[in-house]
N, C-alpha and C. Protein backbone atom coordinates (compact mmCIF):
# COMPACT_ATOMS: atom_id res chain seq x y z
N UNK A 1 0.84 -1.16 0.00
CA UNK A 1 0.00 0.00 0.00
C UNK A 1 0.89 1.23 0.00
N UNK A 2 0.38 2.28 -0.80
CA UNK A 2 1.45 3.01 -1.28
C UNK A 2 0.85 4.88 -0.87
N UNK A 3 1.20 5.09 0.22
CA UNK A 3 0.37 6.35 1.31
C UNK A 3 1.56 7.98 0.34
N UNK A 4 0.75 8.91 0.62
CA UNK A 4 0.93 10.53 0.49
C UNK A 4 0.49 11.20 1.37
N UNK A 5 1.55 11.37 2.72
CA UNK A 5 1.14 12.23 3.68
C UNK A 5 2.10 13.10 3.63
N UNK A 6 1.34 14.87 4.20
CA UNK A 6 1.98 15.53 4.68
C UNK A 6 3.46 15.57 5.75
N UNK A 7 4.22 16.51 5.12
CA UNK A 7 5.44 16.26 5.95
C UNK A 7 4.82 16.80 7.75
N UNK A 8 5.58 15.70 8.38
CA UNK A 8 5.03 16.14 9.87
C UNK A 8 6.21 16.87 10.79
N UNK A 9 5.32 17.38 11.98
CA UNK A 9 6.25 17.73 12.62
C UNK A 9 7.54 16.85 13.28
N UNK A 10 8.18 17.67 14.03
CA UNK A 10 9.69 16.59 14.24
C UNK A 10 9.37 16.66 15.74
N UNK A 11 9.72 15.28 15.99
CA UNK A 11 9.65 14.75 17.57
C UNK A 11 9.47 15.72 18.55
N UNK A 12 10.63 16.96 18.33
CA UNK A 12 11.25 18.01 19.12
C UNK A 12 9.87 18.96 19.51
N UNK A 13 8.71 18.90 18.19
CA UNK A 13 7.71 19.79 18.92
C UNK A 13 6.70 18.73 18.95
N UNK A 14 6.47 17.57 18.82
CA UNK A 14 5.19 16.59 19.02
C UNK A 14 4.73 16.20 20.12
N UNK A 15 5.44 16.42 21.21
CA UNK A 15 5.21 16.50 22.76
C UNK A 15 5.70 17.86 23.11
N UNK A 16 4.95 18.02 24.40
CA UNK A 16 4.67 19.15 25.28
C UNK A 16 4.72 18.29 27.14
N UNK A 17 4.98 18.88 27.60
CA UNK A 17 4.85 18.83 29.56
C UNK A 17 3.89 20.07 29.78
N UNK A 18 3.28 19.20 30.16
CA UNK A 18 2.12 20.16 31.17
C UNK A 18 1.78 19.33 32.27
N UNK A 19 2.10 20.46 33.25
CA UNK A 19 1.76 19.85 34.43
C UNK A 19 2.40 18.42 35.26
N UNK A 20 3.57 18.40 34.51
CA UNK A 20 4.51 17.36 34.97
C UNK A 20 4.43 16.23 33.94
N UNK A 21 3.30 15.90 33.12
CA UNK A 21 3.16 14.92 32.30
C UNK A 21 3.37 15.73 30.98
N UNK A 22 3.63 14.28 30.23
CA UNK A 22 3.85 14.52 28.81
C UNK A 22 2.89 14.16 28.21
N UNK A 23 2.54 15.43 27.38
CA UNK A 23 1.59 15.23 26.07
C UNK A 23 1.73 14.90 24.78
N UNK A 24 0.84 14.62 23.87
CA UNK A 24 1.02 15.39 22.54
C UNK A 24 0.77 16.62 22.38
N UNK A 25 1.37 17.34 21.38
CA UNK A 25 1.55 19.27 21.29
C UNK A 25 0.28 19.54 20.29
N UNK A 26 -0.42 20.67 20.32
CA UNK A 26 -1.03 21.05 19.73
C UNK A 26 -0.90 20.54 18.02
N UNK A 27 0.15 20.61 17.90
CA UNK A 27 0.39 20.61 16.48
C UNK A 27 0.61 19.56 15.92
N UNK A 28 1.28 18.34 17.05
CA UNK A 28 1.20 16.93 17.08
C UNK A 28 -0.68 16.41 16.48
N UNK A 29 -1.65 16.88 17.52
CA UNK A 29 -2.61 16.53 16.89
C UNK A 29 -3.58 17.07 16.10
N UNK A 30 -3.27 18.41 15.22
CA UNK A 30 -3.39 18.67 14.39
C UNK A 30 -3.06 17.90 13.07
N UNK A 31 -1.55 17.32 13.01
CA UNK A 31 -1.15 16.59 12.25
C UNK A 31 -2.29 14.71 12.32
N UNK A 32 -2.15 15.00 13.31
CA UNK A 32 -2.51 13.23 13.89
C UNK A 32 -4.05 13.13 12.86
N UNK A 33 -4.98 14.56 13.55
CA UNK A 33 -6.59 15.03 12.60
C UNK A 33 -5.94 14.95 11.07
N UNK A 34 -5.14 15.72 10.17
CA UNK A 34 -5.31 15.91 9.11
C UNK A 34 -4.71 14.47 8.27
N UNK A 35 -3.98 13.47 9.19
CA UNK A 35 -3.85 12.42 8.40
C UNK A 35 -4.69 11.29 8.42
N UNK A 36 -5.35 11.41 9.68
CA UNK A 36 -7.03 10.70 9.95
C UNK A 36 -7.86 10.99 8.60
N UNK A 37 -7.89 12.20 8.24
CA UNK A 37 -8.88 13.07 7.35
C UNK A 37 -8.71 12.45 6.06
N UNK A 38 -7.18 12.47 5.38
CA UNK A 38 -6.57 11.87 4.58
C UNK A 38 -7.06 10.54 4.27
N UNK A 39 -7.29 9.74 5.24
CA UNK A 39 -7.07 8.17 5.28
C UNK A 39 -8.14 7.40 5.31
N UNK A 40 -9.05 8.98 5.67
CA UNK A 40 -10.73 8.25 6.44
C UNK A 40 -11.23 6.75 5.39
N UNK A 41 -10.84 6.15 6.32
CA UNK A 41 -11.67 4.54 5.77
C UNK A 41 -11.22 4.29 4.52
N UNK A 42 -10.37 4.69 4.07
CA UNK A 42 -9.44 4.30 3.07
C UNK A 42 -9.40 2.48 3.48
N UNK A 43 -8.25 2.65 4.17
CA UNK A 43 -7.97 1.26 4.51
C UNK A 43 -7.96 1.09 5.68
N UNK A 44 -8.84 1.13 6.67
CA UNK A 44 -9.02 0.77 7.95
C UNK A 44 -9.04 -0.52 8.09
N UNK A 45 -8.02 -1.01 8.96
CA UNK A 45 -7.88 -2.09 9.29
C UNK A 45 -6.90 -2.89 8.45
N UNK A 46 -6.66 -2.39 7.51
CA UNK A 46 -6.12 -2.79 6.34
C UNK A 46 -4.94 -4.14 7.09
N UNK A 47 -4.15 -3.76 7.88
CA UNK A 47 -3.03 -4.38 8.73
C UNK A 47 -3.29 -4.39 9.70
N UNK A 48 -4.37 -5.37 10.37
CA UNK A 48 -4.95 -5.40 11.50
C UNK A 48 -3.77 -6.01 12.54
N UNK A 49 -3.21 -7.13 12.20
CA UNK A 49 -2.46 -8.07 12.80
C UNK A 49 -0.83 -8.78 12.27
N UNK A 50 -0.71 -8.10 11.20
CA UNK A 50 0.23 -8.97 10.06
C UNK A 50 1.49 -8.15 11.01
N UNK A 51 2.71 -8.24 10.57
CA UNK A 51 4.42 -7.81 10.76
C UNK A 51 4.28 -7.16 9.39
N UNK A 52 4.93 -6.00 9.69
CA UNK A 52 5.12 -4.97 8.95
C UNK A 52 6.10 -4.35 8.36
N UNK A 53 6.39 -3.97 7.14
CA UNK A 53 7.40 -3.17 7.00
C UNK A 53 6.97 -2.28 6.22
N UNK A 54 7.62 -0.78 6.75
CA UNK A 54 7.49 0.20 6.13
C UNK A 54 8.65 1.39 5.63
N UNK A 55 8.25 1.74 4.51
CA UNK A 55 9.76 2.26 3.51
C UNK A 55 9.07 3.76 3.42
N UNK A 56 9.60 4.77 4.21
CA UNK A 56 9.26 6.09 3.88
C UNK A 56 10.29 7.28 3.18
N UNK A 57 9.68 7.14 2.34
CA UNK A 57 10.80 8.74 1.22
C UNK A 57 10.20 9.97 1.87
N UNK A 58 10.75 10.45 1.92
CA UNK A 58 11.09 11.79 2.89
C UNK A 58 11.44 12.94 2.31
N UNK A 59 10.56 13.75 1.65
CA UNK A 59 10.87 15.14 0.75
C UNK A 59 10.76 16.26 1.69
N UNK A 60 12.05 17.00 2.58
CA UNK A 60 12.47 17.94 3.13
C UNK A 60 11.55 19.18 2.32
N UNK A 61 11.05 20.14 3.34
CA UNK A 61 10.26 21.29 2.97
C UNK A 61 11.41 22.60 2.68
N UNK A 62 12.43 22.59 3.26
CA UNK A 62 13.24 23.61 3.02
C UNK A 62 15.46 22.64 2.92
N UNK A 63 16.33 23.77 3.28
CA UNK A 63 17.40 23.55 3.03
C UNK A 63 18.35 23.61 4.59
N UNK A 64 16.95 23.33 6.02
CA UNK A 64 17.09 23.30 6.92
C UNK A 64 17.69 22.10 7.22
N UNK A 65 19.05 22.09 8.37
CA UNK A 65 19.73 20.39 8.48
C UNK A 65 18.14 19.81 9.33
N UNK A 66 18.20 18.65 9.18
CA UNK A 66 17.25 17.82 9.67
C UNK A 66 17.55 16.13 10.48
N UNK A 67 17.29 16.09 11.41
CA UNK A 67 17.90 14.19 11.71
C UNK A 67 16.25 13.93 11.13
N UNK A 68 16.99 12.49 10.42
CA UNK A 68 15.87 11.70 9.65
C UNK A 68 14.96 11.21 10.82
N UNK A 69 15.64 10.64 11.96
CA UNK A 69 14.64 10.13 13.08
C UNK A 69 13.78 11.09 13.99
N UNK A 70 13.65 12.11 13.39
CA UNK A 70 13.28 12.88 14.15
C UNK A 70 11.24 12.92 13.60
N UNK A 71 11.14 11.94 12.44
CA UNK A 71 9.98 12.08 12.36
C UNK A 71 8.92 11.08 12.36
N UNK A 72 9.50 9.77 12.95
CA UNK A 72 9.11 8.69 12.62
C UNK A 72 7.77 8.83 14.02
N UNK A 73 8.09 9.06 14.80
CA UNK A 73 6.98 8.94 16.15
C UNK A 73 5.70 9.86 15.35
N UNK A 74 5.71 10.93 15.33
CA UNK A 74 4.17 11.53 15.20
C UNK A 74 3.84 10.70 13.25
N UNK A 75 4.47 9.92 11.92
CA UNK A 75 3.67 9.76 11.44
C UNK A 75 3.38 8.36 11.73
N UNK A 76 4.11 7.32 12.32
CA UNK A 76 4.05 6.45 12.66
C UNK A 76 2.76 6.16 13.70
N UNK A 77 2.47 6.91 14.74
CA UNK A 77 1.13 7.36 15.62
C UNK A 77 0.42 7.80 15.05
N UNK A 78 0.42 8.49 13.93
CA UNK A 78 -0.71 9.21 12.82
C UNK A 78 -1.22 7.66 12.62
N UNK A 79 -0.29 7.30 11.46
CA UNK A 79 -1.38 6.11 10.80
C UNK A 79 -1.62 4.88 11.50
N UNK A 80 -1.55 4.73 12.73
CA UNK A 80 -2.52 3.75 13.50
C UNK A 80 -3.64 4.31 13.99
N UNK A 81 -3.48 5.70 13.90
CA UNK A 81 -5.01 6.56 14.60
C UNK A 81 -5.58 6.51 13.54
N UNK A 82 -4.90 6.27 12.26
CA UNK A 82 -5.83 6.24 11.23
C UNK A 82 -6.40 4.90 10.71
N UNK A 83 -5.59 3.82 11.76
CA UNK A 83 -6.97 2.54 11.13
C UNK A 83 -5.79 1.85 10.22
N UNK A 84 -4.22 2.43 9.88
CA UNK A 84 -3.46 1.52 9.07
C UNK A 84 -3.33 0.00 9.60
N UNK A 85 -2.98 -0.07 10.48
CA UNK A 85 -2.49 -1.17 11.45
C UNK A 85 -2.69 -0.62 12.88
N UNK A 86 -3.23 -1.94 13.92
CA UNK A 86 -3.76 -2.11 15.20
C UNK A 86 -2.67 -1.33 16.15
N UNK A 87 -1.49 -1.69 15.99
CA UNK A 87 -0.77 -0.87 16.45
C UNK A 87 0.93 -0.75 15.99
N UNK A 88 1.48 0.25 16.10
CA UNK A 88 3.00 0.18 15.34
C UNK A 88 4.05 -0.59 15.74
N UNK A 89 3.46 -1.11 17.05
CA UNK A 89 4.67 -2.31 17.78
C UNK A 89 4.59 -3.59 16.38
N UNK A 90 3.83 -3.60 15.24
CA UNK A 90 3.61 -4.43 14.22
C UNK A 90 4.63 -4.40 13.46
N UNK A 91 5.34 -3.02 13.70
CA UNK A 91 6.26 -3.14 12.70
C UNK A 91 7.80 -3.57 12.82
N UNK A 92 8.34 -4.42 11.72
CA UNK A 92 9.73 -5.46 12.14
C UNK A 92 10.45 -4.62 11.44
N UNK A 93 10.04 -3.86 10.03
CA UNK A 93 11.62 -3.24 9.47
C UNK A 93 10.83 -1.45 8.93
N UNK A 94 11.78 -1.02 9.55
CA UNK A 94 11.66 0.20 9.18
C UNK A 94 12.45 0.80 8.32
N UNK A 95 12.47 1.23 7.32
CA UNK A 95 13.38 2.21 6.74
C UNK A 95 12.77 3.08 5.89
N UNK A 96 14.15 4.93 6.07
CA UNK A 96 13.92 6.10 5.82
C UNK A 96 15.24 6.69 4.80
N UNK A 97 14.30 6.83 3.94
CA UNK A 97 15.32 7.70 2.68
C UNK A 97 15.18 9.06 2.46
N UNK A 98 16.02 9.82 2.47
CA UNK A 98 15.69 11.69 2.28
C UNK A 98 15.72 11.75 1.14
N UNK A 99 14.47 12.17 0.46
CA UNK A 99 14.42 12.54 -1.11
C UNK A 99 14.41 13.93 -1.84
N UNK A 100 14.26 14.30 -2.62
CA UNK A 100 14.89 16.06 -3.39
C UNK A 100 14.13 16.53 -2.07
N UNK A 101 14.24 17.84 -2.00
CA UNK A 101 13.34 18.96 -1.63
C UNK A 101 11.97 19.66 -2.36
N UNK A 102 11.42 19.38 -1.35
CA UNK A 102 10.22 19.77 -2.02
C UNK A 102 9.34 20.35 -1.17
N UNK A 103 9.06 21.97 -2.08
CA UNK A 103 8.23 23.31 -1.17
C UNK A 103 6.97 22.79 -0.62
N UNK A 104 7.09 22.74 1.06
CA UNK A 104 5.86 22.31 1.80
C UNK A 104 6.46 20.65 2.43
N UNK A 105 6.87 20.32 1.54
CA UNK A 105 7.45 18.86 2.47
C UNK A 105 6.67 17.80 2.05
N UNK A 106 7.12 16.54 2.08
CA UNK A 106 5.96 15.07 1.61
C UNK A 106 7.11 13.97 2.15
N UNK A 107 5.50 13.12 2.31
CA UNK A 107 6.00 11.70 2.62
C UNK A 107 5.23 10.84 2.14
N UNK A 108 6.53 9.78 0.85
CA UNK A 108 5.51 8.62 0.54
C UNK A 108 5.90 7.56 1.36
N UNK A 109 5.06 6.60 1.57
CA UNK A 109 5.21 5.54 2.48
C UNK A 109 4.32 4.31 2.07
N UNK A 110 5.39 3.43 2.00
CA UNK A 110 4.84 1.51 1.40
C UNK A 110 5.09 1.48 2.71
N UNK A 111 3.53 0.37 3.21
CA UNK A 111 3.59 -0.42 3.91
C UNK A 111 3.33 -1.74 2.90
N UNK A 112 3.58 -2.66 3.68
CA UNK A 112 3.64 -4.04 3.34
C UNK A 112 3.73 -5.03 4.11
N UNK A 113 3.21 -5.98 4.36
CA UNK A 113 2.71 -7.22 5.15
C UNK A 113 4.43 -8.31 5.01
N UNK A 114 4.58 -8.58 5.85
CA UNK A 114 5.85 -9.46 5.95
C UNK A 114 5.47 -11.27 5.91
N UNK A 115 5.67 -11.42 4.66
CA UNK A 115 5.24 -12.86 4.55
C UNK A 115 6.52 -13.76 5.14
N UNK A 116 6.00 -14.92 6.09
CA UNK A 116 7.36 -15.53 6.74
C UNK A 116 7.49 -16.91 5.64
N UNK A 117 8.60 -17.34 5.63
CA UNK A 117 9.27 -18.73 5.19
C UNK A 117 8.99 -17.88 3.88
């Protein structure tokens, strides 16, 4: 399955402390709503239970340095709020490629079901 989401925010603002506990940030679930919105019943459930792997290209919004891991938590929590898969502990291989630049930012992302033997 072959996803087009918005570039998200980076770890650094996706949580907030309030009040001694940690949240998600305003903007964390802003992002979390607009990829719900995106996805609505698209494929809910789609990867209810299977092992997962997912391959995300990564189109930088500007010529700002960036760590690649810095974005995997808020879209990774996006698309289980969105019904991709039950939950992201599903997933066995992850990998992230930085692709051209591109004004506003994007992320394509294959998931795929991990067939064993």
């Amino acid at each position: 399955m072959m996803l087009e989401l918005p570039y998200p925010p980076s770890v650094n603002s996706y949580y907030r402390t309030f009040r001694g506990r940690m949240l998600i940030s305003a903007k964390g679930r802003a992002y979390r709503l607009e990829v719900i919105a995106l996805l609505a019943n698209k494929y809910k459930g789609f990867h209810s239970g299977e092992r997962l792997s997912v391959k995300i290209l990564l189109n930088v919004p500007d010529k700002r340095r960036r760590d690649l891991d810095n974005v995997f938590k808020c879209v990774l929590d996006s698309m289980q709020h969105a019904g991709i898969y039950a939950d992201d502990s599903q997933i066995d291989e992850l990998y992230i490629k930085r692709g051209e630049l591109i004004k506003g930012g994007k992320m394509t992302i294959d998931v795929e079901s991990i067939v064993n033997g």
